[in-house]
N, C-alpha and C. Protein backbone atom coordinates (compact mmCIF):
# COMPACT_ATOMS: atom_id res chain seq x y z
N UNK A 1 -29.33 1.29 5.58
CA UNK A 1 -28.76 0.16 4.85
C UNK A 1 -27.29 0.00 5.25
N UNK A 2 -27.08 -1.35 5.35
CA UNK A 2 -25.48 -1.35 5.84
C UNK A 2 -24.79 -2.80 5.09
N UNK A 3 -23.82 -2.56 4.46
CA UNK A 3 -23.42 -3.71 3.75
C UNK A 3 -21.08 -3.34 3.34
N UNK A 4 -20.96 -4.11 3.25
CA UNK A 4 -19.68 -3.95 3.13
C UNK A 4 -19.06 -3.94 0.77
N UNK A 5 -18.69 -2.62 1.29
CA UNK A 5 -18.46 -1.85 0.06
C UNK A 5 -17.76 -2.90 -0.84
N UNK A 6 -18.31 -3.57 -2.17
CA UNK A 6 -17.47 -4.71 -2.95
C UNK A 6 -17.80 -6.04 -2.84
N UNK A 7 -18.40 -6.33 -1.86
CA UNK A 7 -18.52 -7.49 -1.50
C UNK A 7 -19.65 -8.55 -2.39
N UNK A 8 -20.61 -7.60 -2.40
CA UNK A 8 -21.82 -8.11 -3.85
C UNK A 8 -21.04 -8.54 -5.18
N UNK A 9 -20.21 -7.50 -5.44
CA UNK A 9 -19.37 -7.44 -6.79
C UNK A 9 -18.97 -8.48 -6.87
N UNK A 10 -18.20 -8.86 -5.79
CA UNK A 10 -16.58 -10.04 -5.89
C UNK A 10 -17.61 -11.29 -5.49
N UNK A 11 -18.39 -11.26 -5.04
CA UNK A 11 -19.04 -12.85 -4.81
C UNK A 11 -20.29 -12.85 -6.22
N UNK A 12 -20.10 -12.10 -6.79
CA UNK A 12 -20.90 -12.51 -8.13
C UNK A 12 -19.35 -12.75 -9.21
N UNK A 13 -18.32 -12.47 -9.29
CA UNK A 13 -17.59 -12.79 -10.02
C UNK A 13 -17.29 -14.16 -9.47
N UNK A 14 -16.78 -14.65 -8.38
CA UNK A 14 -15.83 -15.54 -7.60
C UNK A 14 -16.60 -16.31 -7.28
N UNK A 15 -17.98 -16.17 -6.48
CA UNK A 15 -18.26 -17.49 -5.70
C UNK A 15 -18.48 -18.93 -6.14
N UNK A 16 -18.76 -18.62 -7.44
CA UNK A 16 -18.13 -19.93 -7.79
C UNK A 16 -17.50 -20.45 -9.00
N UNK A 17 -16.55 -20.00 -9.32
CA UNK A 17 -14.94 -20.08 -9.76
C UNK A 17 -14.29 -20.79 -8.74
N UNK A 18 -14.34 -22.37 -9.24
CA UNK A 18 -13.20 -23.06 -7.84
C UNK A 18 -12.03 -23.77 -8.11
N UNK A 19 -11.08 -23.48 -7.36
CA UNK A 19 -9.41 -23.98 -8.17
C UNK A 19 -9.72 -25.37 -8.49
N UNK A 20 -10.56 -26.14 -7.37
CA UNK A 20 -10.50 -27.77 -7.77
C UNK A 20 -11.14 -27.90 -8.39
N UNK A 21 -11.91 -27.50 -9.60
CA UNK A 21 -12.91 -27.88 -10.63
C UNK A 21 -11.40 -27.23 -11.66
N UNK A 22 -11.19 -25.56 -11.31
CA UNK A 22 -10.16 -26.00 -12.59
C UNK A 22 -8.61 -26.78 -12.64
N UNK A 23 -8.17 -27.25 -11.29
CA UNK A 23 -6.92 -27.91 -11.64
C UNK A 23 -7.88 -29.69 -12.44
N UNK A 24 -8.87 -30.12 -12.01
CA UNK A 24 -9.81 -31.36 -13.14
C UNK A 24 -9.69 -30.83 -14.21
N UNK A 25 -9.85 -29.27 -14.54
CA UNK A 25 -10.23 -29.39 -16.35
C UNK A 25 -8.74 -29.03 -17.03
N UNK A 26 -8.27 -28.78 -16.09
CA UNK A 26 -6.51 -28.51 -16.74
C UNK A 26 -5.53 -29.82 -16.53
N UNK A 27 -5.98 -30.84 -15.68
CA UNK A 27 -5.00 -31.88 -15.41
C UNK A 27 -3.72 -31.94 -14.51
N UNK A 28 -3.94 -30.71 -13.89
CA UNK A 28 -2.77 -30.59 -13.72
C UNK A 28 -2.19 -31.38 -12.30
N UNK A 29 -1.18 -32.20 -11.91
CA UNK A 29 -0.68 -32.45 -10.49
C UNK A 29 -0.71 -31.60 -9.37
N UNK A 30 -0.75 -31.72 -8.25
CA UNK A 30 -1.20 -31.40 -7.09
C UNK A 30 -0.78 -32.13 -6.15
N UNK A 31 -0.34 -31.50 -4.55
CA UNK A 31 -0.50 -32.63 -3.90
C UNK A 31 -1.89 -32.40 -2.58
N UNK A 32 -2.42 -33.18 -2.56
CA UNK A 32 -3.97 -33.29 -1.66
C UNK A 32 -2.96 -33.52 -0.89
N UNK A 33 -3.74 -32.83 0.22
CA UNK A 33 -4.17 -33.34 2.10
C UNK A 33 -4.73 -33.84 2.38
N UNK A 34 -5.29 -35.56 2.72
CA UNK A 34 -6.08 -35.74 2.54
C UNK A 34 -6.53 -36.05 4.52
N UNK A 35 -7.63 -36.30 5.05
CA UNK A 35 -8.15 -36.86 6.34
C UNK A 35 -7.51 -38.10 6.13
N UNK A 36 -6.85 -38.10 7.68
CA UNK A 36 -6.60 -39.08 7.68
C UNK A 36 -5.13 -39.46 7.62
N UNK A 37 -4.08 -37.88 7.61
CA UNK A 37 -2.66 -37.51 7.76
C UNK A 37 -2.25 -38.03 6.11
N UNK A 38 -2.81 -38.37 5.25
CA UNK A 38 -2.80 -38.74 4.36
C UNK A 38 -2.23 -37.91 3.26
N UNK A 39 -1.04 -37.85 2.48
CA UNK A 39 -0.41 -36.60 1.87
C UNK A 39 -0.35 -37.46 0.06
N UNK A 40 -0.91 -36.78 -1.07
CA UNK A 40 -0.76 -37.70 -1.90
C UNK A 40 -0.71 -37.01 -3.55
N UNK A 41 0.31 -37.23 -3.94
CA UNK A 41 0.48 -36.32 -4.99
C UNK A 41 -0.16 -37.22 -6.33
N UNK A 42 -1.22 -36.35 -7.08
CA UNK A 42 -1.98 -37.07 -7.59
C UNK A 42 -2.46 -35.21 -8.84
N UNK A 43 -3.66 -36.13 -9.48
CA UNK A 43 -4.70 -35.14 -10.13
C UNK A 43 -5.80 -35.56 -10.34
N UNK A 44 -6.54 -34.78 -10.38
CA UNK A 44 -8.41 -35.16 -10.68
C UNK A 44 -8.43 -35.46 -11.94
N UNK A 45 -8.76 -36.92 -11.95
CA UNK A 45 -9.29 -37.21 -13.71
C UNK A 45 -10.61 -37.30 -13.35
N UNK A 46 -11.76 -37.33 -12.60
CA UNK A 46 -12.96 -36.97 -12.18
C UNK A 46 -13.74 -36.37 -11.27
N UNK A 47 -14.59 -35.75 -11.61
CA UNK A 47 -15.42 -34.54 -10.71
C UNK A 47 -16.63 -34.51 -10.78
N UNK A 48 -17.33 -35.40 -9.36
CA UNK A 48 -18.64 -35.58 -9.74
C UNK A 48 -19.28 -34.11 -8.58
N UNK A 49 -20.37 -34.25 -8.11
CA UNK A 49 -20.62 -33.18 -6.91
C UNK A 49 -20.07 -33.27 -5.65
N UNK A 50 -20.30 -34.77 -5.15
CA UNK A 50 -19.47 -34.65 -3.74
C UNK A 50 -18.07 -35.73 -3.76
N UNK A 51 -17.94 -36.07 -5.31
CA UNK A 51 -16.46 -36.73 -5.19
C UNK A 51 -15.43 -36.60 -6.16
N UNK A 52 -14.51 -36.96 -5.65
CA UNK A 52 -13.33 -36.83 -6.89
C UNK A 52 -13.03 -37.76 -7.24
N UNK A 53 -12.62 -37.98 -8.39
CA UNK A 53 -11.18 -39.62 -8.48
C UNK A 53 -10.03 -39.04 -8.89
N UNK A 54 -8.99 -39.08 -7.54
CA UNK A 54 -7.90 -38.99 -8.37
C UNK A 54 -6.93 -40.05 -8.75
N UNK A 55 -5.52 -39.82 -9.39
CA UNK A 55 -5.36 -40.75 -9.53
C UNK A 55 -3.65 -40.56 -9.47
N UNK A 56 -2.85 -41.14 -8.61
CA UNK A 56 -1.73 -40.92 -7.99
C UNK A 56 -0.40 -41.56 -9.09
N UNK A 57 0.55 -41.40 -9.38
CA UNK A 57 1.60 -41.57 -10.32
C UNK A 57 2.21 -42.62 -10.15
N UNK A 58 1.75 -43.96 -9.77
CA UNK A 58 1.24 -45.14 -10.21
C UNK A 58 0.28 -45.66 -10.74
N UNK A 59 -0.82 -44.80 -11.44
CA UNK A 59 -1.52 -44.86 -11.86
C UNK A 59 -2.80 -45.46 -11.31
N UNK A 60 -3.07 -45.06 -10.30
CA UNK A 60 -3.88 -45.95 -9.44
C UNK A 60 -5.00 -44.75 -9.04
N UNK A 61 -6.14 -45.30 -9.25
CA UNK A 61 -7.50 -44.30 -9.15
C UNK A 61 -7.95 -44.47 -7.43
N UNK A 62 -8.15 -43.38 -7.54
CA UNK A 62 -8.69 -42.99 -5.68
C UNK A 62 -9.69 -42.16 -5.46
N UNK A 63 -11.07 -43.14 -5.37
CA UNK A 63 -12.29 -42.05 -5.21
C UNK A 63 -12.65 -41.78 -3.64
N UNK A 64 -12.48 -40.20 -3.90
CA UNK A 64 -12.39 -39.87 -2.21
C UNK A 64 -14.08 -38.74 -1.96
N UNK A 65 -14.82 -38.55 -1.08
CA UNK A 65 -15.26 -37.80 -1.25
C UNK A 65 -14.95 -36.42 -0.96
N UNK A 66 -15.12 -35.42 -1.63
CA UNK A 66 -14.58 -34.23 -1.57
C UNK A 66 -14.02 -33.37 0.35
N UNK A 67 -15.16 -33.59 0.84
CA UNK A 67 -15.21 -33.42 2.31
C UNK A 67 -13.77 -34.06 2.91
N UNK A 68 -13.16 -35.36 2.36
CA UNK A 68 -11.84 -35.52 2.72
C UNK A 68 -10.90 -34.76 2.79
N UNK A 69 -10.66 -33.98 1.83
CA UNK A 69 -9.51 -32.97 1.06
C UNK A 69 -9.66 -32.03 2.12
N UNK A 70 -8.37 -31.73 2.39
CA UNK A 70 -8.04 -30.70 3.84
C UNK A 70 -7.59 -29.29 2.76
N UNK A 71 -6.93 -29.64 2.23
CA UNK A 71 -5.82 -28.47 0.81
C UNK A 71 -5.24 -29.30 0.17
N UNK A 72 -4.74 -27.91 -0.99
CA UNK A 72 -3.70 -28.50 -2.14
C UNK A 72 -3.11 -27.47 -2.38
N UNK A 73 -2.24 -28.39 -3.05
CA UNK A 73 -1.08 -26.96 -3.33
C UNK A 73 -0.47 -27.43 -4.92
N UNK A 74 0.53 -26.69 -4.97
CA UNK A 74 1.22 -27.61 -6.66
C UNK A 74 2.22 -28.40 -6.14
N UNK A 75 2.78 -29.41 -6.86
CA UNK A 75 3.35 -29.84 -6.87
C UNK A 75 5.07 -29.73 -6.62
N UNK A 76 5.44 -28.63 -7.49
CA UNK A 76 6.86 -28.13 -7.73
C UNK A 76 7.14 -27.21 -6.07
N UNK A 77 5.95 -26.87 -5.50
CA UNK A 77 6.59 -26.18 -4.31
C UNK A 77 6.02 -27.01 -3.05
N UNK A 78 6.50 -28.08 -2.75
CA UNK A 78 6.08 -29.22 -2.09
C UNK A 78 6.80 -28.98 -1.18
N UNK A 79 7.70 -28.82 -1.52
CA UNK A 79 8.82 -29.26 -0.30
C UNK A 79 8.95 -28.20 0.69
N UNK A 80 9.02 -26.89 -0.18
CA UNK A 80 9.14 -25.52 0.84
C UNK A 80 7.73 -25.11 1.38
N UNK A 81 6.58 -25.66 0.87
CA UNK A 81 5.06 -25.49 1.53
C UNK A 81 5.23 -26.40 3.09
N UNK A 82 5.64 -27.82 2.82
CA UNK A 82 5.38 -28.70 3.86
C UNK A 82 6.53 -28.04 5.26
N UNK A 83 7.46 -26.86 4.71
CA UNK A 83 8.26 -26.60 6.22
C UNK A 83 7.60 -25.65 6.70
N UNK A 84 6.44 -25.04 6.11
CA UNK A 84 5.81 -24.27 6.38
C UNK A 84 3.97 -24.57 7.20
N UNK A 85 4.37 -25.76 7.15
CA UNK A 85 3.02 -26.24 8.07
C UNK A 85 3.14 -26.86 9.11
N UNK A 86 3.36 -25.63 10.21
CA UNK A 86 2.53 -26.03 11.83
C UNK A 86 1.82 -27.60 12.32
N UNK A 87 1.81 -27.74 13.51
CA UNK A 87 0.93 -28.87 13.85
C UNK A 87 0.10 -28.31 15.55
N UNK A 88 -0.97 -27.78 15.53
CA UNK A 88 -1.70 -27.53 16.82
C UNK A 88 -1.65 -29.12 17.62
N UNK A 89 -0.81 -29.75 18.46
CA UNK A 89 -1.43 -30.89 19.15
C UNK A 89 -2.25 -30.96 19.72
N UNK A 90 -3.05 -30.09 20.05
CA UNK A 90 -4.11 -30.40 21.11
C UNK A 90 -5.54 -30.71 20.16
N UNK A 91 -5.26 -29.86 18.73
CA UNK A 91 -6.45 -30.31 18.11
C UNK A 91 -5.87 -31.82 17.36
N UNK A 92 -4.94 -31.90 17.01
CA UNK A 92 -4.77 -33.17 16.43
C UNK A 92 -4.95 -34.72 17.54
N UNK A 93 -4.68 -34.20 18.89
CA UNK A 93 -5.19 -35.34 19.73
C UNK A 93 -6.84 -35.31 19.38
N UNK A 94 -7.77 -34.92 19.23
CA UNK A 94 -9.02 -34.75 19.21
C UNK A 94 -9.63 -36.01 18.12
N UNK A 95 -8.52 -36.04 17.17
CA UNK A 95 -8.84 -37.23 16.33
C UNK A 95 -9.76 -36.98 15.40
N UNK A 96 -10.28 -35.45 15.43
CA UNK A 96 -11.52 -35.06 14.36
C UNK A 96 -11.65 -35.91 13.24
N UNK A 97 -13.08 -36.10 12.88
CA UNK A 97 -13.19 -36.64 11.57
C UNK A 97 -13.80 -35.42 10.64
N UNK A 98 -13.52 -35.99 9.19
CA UNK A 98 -14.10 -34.86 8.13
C UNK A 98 -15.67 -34.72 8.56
N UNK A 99 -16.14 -33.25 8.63
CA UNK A 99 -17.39 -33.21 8.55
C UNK A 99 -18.45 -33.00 7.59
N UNK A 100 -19.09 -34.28 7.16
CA UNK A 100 -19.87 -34.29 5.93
C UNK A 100 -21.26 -33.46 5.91
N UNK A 101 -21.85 -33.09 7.30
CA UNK A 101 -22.60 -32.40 7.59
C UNK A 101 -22.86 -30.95 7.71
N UNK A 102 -23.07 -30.16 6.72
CA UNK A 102 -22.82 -28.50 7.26
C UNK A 102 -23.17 -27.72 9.01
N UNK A 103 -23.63 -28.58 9.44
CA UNK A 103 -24.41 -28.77 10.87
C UNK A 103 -22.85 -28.14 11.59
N UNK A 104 -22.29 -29.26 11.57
CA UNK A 104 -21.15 -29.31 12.15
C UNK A 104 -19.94 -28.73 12.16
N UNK A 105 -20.14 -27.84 11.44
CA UNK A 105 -18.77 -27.36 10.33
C UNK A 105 -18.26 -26.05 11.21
N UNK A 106 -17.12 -25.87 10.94
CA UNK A 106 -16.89 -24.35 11.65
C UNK A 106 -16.97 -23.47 10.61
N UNK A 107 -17.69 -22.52 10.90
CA UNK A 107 -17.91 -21.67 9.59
C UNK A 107 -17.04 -20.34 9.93
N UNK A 108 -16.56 -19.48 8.65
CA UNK A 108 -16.26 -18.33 8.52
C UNK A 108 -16.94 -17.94 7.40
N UNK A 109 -17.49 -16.48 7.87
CA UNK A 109 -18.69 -15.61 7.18
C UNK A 109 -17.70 -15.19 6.15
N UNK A 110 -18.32 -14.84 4.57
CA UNK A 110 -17.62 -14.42 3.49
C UNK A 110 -17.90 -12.71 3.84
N UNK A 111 -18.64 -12.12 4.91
CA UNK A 111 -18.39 -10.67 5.45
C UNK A 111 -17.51 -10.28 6.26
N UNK A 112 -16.64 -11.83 7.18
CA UNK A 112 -15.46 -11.43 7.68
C UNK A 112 -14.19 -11.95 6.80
N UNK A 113 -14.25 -12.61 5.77
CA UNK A 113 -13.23 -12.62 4.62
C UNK A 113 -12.79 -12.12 4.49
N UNK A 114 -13.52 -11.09 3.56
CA UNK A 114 -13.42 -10.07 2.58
C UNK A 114 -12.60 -9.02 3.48
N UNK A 115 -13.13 -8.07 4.05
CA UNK A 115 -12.34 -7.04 4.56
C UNK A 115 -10.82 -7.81 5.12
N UNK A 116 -10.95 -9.56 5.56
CA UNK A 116 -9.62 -9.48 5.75
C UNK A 116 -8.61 -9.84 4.88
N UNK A 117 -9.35 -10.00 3.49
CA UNK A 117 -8.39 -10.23 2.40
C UNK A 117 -7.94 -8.75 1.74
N UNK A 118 -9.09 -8.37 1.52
CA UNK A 118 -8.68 -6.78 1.47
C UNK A 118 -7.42 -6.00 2.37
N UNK A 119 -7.91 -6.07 3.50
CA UNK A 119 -6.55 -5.39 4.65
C UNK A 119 -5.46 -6.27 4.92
N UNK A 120 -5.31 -7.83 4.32
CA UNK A 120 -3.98 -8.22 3.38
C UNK A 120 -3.30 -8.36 5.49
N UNK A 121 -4.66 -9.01 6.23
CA UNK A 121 -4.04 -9.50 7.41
C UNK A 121 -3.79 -11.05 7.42
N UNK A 122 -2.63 -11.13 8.13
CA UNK A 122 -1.84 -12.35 8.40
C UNK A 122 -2.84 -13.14 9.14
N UNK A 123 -3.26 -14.18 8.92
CA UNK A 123 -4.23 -15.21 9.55
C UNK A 123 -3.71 -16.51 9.57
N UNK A 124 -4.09 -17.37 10.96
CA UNK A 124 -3.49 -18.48 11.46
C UNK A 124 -4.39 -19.56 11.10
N UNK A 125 -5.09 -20.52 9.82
CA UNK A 125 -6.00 -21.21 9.96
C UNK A 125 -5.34 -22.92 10.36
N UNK A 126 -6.16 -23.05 11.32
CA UNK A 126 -5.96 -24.27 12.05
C UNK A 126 -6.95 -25.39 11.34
N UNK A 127 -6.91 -26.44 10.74
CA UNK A 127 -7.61 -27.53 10.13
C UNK A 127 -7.75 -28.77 11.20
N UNK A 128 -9.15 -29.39 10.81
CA UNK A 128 -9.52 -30.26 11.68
C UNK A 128 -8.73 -31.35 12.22
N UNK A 129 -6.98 -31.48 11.42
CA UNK A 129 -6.37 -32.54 11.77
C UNK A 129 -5.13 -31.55 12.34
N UNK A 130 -4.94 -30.60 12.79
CA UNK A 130 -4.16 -29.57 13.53
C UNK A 130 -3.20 -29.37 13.20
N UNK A 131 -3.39 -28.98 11.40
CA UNK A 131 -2.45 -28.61 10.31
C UNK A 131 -2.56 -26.89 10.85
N UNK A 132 -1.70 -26.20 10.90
CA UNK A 132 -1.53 -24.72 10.86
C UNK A 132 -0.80 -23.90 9.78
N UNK A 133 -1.82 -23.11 8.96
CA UNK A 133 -1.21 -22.40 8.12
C UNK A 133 -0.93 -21.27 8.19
N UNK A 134 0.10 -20.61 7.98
CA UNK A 134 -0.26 -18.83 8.53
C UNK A 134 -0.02 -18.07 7.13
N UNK A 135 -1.17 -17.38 6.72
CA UNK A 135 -1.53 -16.78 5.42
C UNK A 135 -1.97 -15.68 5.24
N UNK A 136 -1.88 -14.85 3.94
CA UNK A 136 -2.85 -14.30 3.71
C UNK A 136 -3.87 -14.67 2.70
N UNK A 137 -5.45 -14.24 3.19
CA UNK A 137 -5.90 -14.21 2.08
C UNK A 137 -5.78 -13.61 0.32
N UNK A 138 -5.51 -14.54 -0.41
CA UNK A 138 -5.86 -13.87 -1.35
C UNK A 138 -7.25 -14.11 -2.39
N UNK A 139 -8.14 -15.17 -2.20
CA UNK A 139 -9.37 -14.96 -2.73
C UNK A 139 -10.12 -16.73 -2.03
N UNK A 140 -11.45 -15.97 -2.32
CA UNK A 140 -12.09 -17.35 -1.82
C UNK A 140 -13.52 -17.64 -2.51
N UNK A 141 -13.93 -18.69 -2.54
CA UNK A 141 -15.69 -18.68 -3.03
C UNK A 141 -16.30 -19.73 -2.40
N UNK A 142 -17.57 -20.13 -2.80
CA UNK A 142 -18.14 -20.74 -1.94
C UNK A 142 -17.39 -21.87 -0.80
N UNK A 143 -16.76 -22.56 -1.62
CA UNK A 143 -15.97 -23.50 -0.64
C UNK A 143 -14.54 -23.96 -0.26
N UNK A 144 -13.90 -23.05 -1.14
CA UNK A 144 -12.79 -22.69 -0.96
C UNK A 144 -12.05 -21.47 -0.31
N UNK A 145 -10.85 -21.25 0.39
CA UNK A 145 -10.54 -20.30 0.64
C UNK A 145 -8.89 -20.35 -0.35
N UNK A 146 -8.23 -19.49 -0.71
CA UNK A 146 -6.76 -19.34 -1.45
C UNK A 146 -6.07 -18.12 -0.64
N UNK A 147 -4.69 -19.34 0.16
CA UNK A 147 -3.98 -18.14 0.52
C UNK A 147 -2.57 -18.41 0.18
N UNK A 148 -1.98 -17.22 0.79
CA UNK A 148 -0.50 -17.02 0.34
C UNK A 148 0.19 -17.46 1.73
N UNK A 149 1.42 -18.43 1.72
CA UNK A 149 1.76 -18.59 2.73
C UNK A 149 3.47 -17.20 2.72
N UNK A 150 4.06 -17.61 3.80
CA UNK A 150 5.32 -16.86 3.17
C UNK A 150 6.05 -17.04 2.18
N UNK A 151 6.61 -15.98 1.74
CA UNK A 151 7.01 -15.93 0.08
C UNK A 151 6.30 -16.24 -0.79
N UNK A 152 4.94 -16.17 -0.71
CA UNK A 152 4.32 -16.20 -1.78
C UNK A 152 3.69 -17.31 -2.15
N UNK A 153 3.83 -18.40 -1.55
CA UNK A 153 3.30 -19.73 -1.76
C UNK A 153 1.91 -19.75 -1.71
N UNK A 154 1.46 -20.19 -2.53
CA UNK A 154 -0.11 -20.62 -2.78
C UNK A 154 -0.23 -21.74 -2.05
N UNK A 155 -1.90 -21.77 -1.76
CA UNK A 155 -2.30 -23.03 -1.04
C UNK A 155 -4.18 -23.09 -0.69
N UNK A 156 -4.42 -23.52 -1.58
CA UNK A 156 -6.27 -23.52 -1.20
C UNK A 156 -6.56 -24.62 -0.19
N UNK A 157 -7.25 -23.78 0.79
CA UNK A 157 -7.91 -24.72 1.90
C UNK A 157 -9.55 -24.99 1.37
N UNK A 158 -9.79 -26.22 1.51
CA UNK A 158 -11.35 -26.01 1.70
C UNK A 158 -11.88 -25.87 2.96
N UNK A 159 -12.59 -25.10 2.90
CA UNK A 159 -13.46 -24.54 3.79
C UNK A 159 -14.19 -25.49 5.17
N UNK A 160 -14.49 -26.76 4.29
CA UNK A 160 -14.85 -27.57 4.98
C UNK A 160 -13.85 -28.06 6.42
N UNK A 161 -12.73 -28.25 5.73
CA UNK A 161 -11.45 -28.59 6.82
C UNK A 161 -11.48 -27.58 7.94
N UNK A 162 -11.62 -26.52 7.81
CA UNK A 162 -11.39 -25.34 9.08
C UNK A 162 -11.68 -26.04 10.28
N UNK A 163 -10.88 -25.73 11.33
CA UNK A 163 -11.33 -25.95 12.88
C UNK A 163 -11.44 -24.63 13.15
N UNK A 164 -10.25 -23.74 13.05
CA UNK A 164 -10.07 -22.36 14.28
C UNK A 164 -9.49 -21.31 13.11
N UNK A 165 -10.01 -20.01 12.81
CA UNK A 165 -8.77 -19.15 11.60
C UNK A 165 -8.86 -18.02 12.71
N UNK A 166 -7.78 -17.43 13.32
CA UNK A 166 -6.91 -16.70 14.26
C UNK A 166 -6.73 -15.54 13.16
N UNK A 167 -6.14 -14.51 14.09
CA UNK A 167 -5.25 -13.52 13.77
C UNK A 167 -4.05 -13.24 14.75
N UNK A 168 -2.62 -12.69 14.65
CA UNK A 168 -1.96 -12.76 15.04
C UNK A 168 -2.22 -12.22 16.98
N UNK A 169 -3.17 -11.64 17.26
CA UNK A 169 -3.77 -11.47 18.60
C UNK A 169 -4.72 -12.36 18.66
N UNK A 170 -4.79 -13.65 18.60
CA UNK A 170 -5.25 -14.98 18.84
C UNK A 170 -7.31 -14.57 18.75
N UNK A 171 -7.23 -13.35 17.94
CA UNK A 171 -8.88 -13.11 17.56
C UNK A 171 -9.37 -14.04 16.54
N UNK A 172 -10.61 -14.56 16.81
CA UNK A 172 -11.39 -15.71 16.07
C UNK A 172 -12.20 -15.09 15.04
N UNK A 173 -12.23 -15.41 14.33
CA UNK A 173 -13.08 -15.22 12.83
C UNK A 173 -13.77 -16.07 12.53
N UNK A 174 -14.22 -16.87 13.36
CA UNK A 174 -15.43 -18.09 13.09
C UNK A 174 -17.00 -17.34 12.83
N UNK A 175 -17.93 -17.77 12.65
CA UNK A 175 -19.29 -17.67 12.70
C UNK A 175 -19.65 -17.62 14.02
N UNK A 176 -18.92 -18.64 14.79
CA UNK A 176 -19.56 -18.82 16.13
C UNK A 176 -19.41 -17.39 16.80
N UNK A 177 -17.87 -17.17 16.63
CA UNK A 177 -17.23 -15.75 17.70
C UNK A 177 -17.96 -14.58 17.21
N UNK A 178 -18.01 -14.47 15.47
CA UNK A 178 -18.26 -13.22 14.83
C UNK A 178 -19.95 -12.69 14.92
N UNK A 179 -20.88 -13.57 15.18
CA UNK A 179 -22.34 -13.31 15.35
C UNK A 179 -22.14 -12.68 16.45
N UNK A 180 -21.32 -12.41 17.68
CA UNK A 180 -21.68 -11.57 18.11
C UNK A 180 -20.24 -10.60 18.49
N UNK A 181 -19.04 -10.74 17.86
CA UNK A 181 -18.34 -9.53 17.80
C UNK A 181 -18.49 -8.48 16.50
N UNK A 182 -18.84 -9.37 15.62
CA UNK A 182 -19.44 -8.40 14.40
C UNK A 182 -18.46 -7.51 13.78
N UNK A 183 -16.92 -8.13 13.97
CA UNK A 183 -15.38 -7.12 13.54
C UNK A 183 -15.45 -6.65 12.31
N UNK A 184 -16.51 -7.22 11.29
CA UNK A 184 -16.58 -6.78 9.81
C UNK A 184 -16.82 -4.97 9.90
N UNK A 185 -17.83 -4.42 10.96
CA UNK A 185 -18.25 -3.78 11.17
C UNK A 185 -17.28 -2.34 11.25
N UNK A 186 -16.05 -3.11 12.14
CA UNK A 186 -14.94 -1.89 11.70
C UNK A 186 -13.93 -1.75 10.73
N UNK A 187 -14.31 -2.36 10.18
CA UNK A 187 -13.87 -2.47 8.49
C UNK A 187 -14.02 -0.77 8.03
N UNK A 188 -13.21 -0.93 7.37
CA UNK A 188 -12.93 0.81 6.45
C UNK A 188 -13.91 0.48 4.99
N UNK A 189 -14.26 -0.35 4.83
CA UNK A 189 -15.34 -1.18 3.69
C UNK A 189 -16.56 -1.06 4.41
N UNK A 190 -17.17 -1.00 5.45
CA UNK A 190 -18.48 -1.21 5.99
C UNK A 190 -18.97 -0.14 6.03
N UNK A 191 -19.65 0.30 5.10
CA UNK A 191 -20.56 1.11 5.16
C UNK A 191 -22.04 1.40 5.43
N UNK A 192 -22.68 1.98 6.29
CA UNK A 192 -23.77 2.46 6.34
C UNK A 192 -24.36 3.74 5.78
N UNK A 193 -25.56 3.58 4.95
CA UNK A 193 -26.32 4.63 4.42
C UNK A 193 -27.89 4.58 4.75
N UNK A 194 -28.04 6.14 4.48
CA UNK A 194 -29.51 6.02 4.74
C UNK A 194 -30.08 5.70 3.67
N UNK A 195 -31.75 4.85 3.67
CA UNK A 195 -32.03 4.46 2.31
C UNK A 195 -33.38 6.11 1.52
């Protein structure tokens, strides 16, 4: 038997606990990323399955579907988040659109997460419009990921947005790379037992 030590635990507490369902039931401001270079400080007054309405401080309602939303962050640390976000040009020439299809999506396995939120490594995630964040994890669930940028700054990506998440030796943590480097594996968490 081989499975990574915690990992059952924390995805039965977390996986689905999601910041954007609770910044809707708390009200609170935010500013979205939205597709589309689109930056818009707003809050969810609705939350259906695949959409939101928010509604921006002119009071003006904006139903987007969720798959739009690149991240969010709060409001009050706006200014020192945005000097802190990168631009990859080569993916932003690409012109990506949001992908509504899971088909298409770049995935990262919640078995290479974990050990790297645990070992509290610095990761480079690149978003489909060639936003660059450099973070650590600090928790994630089904479709969200939450990291810390420097000094501490919060910032949930959805999952969906990912193009490329790096480590500081330009190693990939995608689904695509990890099916067959399998790095979870040397994890100090990966354990094998006999059954």
């Amino acid at each position: 038997m081989e499975y990574l030590a915690g990992l059952k635990e924390y995805l039965n507490l977390n996986y689905d606990d999601f910041a954007l369902e609770k910044a809707y039931a708390k009200g609170t401001w935010h500013i979205f990323h939205l597709h589309g270079k689109r930056i818009l400080p707003a809050r969810i007054i609705d939350s259906q399955t695949y959409e939101a309405t928010l509604e921006d401080d002119q009071g003006n309602h904006l139903p987007v579907h969720k798959t739009e939303i690149k991240f969010f962050h709060s409001l009050e640390e706006a200014i020192e988040i945005a000097e802190k976000i990168k631009i990859e040009r080569r993916v932003r020439a690409q012109n990506l659109e949001p992908v509504y299809y899971t088909k298409g999506r770049h995935f990262i396995k919640n078995k290479s997460l974990y050990p790297l939120m645990l070992e509290r490594e610095v990761l480079f995630f690149t978003l489909l419009e060639g936003e660059i964040l450099r973070g650590v994890v600090q928790g994630f669930n089904r479709y969200e990921i939450q990291i810390s940028l420097k000094g501490g700054l919060p910032v949930t990506i959805l999952r969906h947005a990912l193009y490329e998440v790096q480590n500081k030796k330009g190693r990939s943590f995608l689904k695509s790379v990890q099916d067959r480097k399998k790095e979870w594996k040397k994890s100090q968490y990966y354990v094998t037992a006999q059954e």
